[in-house]
C-alpha atoms as a PDB file:
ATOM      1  CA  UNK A   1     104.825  85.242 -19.431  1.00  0.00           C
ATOM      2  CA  UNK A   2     104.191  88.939 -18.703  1.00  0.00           C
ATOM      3  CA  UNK A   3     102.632  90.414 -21.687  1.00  0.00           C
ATOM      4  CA  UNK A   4     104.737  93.823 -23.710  1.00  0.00           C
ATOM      5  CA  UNK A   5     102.798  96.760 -23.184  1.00  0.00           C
ATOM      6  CA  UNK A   6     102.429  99.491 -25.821  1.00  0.00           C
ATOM      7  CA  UNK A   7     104.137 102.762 -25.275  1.00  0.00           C
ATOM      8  CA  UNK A   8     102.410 106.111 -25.612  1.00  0.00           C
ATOM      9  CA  UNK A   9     103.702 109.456 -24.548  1.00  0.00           C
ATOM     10  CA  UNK A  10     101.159 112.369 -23.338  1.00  0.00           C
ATOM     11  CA  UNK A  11     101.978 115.883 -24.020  1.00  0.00           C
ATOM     12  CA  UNK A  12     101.055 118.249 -21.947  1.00  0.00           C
ATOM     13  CA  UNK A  13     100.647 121.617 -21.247  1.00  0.00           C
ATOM     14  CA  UNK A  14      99.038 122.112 -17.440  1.00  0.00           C
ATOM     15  CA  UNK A  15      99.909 119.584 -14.284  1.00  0.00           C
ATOM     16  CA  UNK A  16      96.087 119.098 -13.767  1.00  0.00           C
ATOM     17  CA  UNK A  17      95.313 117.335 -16.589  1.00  0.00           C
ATOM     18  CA  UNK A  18      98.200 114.040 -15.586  1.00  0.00           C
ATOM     19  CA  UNK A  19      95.468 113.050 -12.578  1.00  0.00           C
ATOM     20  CA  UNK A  20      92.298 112.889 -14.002  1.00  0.00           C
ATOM     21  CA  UNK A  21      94.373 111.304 -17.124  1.00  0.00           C
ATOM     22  CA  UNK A  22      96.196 108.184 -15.402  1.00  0.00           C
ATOM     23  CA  UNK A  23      93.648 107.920 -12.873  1.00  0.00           C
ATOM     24  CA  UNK A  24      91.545 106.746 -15.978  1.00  0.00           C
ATOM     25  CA  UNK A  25      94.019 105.009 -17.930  1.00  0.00           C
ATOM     26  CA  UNK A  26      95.520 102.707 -15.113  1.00  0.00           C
ATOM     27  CA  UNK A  27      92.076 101.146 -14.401  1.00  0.00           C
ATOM     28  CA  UNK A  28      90.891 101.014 -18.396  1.00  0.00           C
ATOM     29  CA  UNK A  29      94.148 100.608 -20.253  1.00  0.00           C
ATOM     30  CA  UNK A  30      96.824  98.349 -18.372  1.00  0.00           C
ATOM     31  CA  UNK A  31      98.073  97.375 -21.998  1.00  0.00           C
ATOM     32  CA  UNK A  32      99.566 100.609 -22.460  1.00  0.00           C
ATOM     33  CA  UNK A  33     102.602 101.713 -20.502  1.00  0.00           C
ATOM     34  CA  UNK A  34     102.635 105.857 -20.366  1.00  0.00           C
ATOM     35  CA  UNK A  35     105.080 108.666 -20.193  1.00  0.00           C
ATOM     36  CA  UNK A  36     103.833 112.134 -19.302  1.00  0.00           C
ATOM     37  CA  UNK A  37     105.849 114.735 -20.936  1.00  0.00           C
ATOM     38  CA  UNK A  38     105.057 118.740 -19.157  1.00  0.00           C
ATOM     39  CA  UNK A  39     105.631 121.971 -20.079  1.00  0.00           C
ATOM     40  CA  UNK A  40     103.201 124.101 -18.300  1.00  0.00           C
ATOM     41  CA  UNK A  41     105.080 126.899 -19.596  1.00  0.00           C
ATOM     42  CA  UNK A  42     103.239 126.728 -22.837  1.00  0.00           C
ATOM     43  CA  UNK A  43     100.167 127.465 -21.641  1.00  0.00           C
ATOM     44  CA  UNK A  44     100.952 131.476 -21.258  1.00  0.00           C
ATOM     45  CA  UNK A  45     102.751 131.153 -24.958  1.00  0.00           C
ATOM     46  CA  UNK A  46      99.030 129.804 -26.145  1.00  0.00           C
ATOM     47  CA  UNK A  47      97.743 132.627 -24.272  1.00  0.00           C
ATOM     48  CA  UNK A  48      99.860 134.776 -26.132  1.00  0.00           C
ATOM     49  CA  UNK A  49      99.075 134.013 -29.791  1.00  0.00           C
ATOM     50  CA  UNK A  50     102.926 132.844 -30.013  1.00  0.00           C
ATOM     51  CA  UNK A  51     101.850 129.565 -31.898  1.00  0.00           C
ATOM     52  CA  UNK A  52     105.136 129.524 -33.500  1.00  0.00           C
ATOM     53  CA  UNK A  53     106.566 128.970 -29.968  1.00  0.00           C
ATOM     54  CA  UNK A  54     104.636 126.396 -28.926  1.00  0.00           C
ATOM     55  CA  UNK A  55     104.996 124.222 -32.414  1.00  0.00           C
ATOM     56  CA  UNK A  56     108.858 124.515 -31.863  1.00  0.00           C
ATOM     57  CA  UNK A  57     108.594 123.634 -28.209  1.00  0.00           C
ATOM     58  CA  UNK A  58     106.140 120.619 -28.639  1.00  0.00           C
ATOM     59  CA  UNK A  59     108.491 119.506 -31.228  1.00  0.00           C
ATOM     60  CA  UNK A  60     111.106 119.303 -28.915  1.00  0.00           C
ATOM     61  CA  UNK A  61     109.414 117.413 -26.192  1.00  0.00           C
ATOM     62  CA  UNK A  62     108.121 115.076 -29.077  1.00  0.00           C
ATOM     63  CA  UNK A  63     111.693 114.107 -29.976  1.00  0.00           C
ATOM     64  CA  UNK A  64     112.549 113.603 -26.464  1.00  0.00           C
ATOM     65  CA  UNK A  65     110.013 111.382 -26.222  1.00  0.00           C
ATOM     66  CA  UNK A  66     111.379 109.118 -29.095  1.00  0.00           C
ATOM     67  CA  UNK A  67     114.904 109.510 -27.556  1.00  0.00           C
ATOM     68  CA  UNK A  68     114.237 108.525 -24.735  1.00  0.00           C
ATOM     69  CA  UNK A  69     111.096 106.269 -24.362  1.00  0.00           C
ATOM     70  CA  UNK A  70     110.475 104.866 -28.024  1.00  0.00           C
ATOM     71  CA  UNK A  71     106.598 105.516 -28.090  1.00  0.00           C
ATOM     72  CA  UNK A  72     104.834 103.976 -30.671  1.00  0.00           C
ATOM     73  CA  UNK A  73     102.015 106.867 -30.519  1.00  0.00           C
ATOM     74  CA  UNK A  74     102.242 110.263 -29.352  1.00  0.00           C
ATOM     75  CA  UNK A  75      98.920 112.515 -27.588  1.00  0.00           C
ATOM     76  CA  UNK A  76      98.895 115.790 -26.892  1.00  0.00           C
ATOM     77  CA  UNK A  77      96.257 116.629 -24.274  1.00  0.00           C
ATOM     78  CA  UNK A  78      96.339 120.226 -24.619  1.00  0.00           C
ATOM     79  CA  UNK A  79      92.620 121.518 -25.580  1.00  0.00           C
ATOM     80  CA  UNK A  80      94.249 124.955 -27.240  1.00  0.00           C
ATOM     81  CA  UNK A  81      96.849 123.578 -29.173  1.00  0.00           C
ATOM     82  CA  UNK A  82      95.119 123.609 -32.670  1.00  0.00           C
ATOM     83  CA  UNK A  83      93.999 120.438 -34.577  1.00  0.00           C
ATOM     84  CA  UNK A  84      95.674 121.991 -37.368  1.00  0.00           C
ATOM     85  CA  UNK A  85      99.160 121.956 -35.445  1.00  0.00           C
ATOM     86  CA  UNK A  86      99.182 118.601 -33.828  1.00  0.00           C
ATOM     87  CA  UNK A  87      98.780 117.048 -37.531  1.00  0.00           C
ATOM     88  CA  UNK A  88     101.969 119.490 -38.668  1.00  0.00           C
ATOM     89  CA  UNK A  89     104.002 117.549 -35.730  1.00  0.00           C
ATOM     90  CA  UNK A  90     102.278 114.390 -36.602  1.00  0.00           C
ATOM     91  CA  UNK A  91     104.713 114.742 -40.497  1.00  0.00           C
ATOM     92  CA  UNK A  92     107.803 114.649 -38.636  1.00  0.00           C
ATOM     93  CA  UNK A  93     107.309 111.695 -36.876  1.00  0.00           C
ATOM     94  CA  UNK A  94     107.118 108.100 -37.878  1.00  0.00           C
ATOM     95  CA  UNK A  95     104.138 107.347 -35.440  1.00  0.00           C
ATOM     96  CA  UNK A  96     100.904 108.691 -35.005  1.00  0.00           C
ATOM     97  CA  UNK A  97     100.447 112.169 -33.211  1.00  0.00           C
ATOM     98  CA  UNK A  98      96.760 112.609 -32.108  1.00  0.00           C
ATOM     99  CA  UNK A  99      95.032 115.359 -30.725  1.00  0.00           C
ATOM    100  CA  UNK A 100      93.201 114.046 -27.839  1.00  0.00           C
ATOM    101  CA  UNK A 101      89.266 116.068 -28.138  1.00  0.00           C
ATOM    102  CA  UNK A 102      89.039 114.910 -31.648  1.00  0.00           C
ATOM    103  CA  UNK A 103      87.350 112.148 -31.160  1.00  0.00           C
ATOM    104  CA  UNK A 104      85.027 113.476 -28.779  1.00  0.00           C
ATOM    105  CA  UNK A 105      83.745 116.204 -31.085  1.00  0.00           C
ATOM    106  CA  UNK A 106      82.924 113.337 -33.513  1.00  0.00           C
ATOM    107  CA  UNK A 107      81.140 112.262 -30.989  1.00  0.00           C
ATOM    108  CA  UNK A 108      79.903 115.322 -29.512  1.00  0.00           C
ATOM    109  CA  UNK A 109      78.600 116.402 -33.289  1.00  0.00           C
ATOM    110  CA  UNK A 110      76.284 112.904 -33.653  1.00  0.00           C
ATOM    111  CA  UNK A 111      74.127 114.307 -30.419  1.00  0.00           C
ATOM    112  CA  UNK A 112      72.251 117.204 -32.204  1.00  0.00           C
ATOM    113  CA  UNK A 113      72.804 120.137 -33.985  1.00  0.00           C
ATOM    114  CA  UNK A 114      73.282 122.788 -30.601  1.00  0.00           C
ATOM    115  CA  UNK A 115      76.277 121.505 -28.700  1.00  0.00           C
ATOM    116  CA  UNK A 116      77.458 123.463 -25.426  1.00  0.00           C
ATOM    117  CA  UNK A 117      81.194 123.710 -24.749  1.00  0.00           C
ATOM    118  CA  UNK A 118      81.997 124.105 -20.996  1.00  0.00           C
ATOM    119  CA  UNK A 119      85.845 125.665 -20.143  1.00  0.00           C
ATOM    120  CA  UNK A 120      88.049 126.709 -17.455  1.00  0.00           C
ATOM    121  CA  UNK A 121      90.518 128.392 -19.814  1.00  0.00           C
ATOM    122  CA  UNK A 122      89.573 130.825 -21.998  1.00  0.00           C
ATOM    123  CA  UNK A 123      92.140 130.236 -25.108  1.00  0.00           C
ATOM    124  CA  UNK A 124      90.406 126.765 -24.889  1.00  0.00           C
ATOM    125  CA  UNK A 125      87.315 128.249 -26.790  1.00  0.00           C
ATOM    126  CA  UNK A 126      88.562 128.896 -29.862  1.00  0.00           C
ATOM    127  CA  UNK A 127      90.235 125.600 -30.885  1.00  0.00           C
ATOM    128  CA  UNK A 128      87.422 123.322 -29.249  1.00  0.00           C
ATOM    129  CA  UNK A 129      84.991 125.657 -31.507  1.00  0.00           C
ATOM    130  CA  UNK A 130      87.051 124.969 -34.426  1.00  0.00           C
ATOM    131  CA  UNK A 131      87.074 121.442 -33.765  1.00  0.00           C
ATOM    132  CA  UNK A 132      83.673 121.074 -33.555  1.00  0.00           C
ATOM    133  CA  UNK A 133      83.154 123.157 -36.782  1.00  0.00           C
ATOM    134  CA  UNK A 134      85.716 120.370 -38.341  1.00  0.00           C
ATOM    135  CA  UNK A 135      83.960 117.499 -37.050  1.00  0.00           C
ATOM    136  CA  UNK A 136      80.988 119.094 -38.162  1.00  0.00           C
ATOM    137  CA  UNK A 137      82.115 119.665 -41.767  1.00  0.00           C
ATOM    138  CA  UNK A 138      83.259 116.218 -41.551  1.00  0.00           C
ATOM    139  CA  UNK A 139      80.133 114.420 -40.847  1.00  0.00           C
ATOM    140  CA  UNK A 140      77.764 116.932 -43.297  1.00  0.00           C
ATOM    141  CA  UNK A 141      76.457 118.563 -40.460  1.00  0.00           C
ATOM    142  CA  UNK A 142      75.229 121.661 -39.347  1.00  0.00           C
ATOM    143  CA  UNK A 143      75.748 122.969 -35.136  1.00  0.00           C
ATOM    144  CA  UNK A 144      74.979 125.733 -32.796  1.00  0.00           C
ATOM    145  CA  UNK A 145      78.292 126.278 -30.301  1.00  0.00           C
ATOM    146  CA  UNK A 146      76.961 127.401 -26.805  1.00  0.00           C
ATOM    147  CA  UNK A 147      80.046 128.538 -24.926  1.00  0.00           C
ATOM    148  CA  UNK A 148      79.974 128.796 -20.985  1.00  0.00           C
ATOM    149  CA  UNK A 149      83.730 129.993 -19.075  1.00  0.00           C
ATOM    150  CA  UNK A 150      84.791 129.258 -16.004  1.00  0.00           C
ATOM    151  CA  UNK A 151      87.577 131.403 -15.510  1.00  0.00           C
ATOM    152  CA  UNK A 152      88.236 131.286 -11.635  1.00  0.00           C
ATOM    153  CA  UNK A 153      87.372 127.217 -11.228  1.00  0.00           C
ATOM    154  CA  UNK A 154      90.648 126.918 -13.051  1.00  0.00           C
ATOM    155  CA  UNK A 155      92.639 129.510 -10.931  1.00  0.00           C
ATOM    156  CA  UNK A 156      91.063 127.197  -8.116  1.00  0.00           C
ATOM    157  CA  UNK A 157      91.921 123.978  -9.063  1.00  0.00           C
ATOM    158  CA  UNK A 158      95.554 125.039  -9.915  1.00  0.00           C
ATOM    159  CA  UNK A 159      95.621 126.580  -5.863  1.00  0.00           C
ATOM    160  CA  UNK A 160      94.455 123.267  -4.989  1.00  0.00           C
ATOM    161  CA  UNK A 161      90.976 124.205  -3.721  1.00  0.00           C
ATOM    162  CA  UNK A 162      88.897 121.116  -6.112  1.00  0.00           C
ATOM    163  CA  UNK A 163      85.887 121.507  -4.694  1.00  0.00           C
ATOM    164  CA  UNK A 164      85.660 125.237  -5.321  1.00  0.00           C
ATOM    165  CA  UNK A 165      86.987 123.547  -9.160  1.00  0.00           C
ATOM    166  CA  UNK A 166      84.098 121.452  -9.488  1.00  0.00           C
ATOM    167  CA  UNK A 167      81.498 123.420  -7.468  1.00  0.00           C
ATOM    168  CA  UNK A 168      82.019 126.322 -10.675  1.00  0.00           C
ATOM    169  CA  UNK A 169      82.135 123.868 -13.076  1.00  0.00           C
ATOM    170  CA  UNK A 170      79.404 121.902 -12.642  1.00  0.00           C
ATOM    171  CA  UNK A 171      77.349 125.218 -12.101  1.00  0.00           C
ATOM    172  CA  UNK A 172      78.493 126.436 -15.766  1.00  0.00           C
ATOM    173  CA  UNK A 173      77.276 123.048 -17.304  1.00  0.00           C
ATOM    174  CA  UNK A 174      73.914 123.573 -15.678  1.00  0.00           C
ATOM    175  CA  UNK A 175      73.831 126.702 -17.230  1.00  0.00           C
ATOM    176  CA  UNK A 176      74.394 125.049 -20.509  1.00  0.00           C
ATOM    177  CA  UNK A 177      71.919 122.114 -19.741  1.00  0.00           C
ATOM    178  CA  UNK A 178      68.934 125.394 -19.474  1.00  0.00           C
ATOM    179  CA  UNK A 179      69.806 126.415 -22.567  1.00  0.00           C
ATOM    180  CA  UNK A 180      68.995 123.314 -24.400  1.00  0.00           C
ATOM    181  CA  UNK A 181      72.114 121.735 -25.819  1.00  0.00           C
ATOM    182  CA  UNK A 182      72.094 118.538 -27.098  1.00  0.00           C
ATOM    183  CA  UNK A 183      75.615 117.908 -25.728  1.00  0.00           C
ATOM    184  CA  UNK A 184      77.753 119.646 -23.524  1.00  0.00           C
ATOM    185  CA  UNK A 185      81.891 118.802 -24.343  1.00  0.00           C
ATOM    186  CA  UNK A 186      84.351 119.570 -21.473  1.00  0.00           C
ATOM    187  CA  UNK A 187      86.522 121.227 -23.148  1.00  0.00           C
ATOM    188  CA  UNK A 188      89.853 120.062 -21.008  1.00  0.00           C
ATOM    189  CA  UNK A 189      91.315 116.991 -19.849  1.00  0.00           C
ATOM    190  CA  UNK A 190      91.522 118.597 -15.900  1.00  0.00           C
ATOM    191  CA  UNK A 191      87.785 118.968 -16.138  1.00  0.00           C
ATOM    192  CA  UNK A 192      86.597 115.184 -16.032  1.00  0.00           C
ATOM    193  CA  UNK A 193      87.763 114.958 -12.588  1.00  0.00           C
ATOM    194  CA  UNK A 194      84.402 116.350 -11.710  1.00  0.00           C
ATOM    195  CA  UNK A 195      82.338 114.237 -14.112  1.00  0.00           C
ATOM    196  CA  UNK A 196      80.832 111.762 -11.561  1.00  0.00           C
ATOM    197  CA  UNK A 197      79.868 115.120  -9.609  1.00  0.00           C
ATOM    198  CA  UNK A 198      77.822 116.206 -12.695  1.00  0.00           C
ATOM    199  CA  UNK A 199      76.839 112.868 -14.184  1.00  0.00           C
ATOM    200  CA  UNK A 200      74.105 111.979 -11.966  1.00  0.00           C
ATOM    201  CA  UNK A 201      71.964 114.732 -12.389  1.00  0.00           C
ATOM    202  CA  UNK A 202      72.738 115.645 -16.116  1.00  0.00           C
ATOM    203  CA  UNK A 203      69.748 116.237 -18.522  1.00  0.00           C
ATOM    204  CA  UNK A 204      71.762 115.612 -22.142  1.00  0.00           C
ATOM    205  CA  UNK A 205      75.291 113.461 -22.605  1.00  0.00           C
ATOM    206  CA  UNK A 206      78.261 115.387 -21.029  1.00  0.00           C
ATOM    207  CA  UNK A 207      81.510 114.512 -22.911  1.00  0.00           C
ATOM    208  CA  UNK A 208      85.007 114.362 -21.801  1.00  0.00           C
ATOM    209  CA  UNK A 209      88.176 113.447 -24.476  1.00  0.00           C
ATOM    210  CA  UNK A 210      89.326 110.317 -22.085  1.00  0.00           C
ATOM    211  CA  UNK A 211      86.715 107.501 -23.563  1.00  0.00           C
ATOM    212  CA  UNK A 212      87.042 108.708 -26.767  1.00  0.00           C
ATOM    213  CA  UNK A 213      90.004 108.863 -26.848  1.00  0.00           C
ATOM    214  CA  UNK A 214      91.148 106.188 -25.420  1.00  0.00           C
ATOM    215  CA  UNK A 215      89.277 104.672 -28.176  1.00  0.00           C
ATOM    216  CA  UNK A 216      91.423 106.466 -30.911  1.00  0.00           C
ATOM    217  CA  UNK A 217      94.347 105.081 -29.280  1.00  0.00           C
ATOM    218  CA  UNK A 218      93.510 101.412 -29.768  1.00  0.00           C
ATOM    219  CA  UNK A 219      91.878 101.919 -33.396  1.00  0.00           C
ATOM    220  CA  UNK A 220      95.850 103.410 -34.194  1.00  0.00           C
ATOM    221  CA  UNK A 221      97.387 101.051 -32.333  1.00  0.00           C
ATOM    222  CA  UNK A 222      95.104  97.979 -34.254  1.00  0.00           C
ATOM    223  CA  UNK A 223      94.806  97.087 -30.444  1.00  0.00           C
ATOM    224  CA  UNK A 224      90.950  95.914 -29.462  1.00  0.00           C
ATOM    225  CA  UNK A 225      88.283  97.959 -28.795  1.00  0.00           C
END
């Protein structure tokens, strides 16, 4: 007898994090069947400071999602939408709405005191800061944010060109690694694509949300671990 999966819908905000994303969760999660949700529209509203916007619009695509598929957890994989938003959602719904990076800044925060933050997308900073700074608070610690951008690996990868993508990227995380971080966090989903690029050769752990957050998903869904 075939066994029920559990449903989960991702929300998100940019095509290139769906790869990376179900690439990972095929091979470590068959228990959970998925529905991506996009609206890669909401990226320029983020870039925009129209937060109002995007609450409104993620709303929407949240009660699609429970028209239409019946999830029994919602994620939204969008670094910039604010931890402080995704838990606003998460009161209109019967069902858990998680921020995806969460749990890796927990994590992220437990590796020393100066963590680097590596990003493609500029409005990314700010919330992944925050979050850290949360996490932080959280666990009675105190951290150092060391910020490296990437602007034009992201303008690659969305052209197509990966390798350009992760030849940038992995050069801003060595730039991080020389100025002694404990941690370096990825700061968006599309980014772990070029983890096994970086992996081998780096110095101090470098973090991406989809362990960690697949990990969240099973502690809400009481699956196991």
């Amino acid at each position: 007898m075939t066994e029920t999966k559990r449903s989960v819908a991702f929300i998100h905000t940019s095509p290139a994090a769906i790869g990376p994303l179900m690439q990972f969760y095929a091979e470590a999660a068959p228990e959970l069947e998925i529905t991506n949700l996009l609206d890669d529209g909401l990226l320029r509203l983020l870039a925009a400071g129209r937060a109002a916007d995007v609450q409104r619009r993620l709303a929407e695509m949240l009660g699609d999602a429970v028209e239409t598929y019946q999830p029994e957890l919602a994620m939204v994989t969008c670094s910039s939408v604010p931890k402080e938003m995704t838990e606003s959602l998460a009161r209109d719904f019967s069902f858990p709405v998680l921020k995806i990076d969460y749990p890796m800044a927990r994590r992220a925060v437990r590796a020393g005191r100066r963590v680097g933050v590596a990003a493609t997308f500029p409005p990314t900073l700010v919330p992944t800061s925050r979050l850290l700074r949360e996490a932080a608070k959280e666990a009675g610690a105190e951290i150092e944010i060391v910020e490296e951008v990437a602007p034009e690996a992201y303008k690659a990868l969305l052209a197509g060109d990966t390798a350009t993508h992760d030849e940038l990227l992995a050069a801003a995380v060595e730039r991080l690694q020389d100025k002694d971080v404990s941690a370096v966090v990825l700061a968006q989903v599309s980014m772990a694509r070029t983890l096994p690029l970086i992996e081998p050769g780096a110095r101090v752990p470098v973090l991406t949300s989809l362990h960690t957050s697949l990990e969240a998903i099973r502690e809400a869904l009481s699956l196991s671990v």
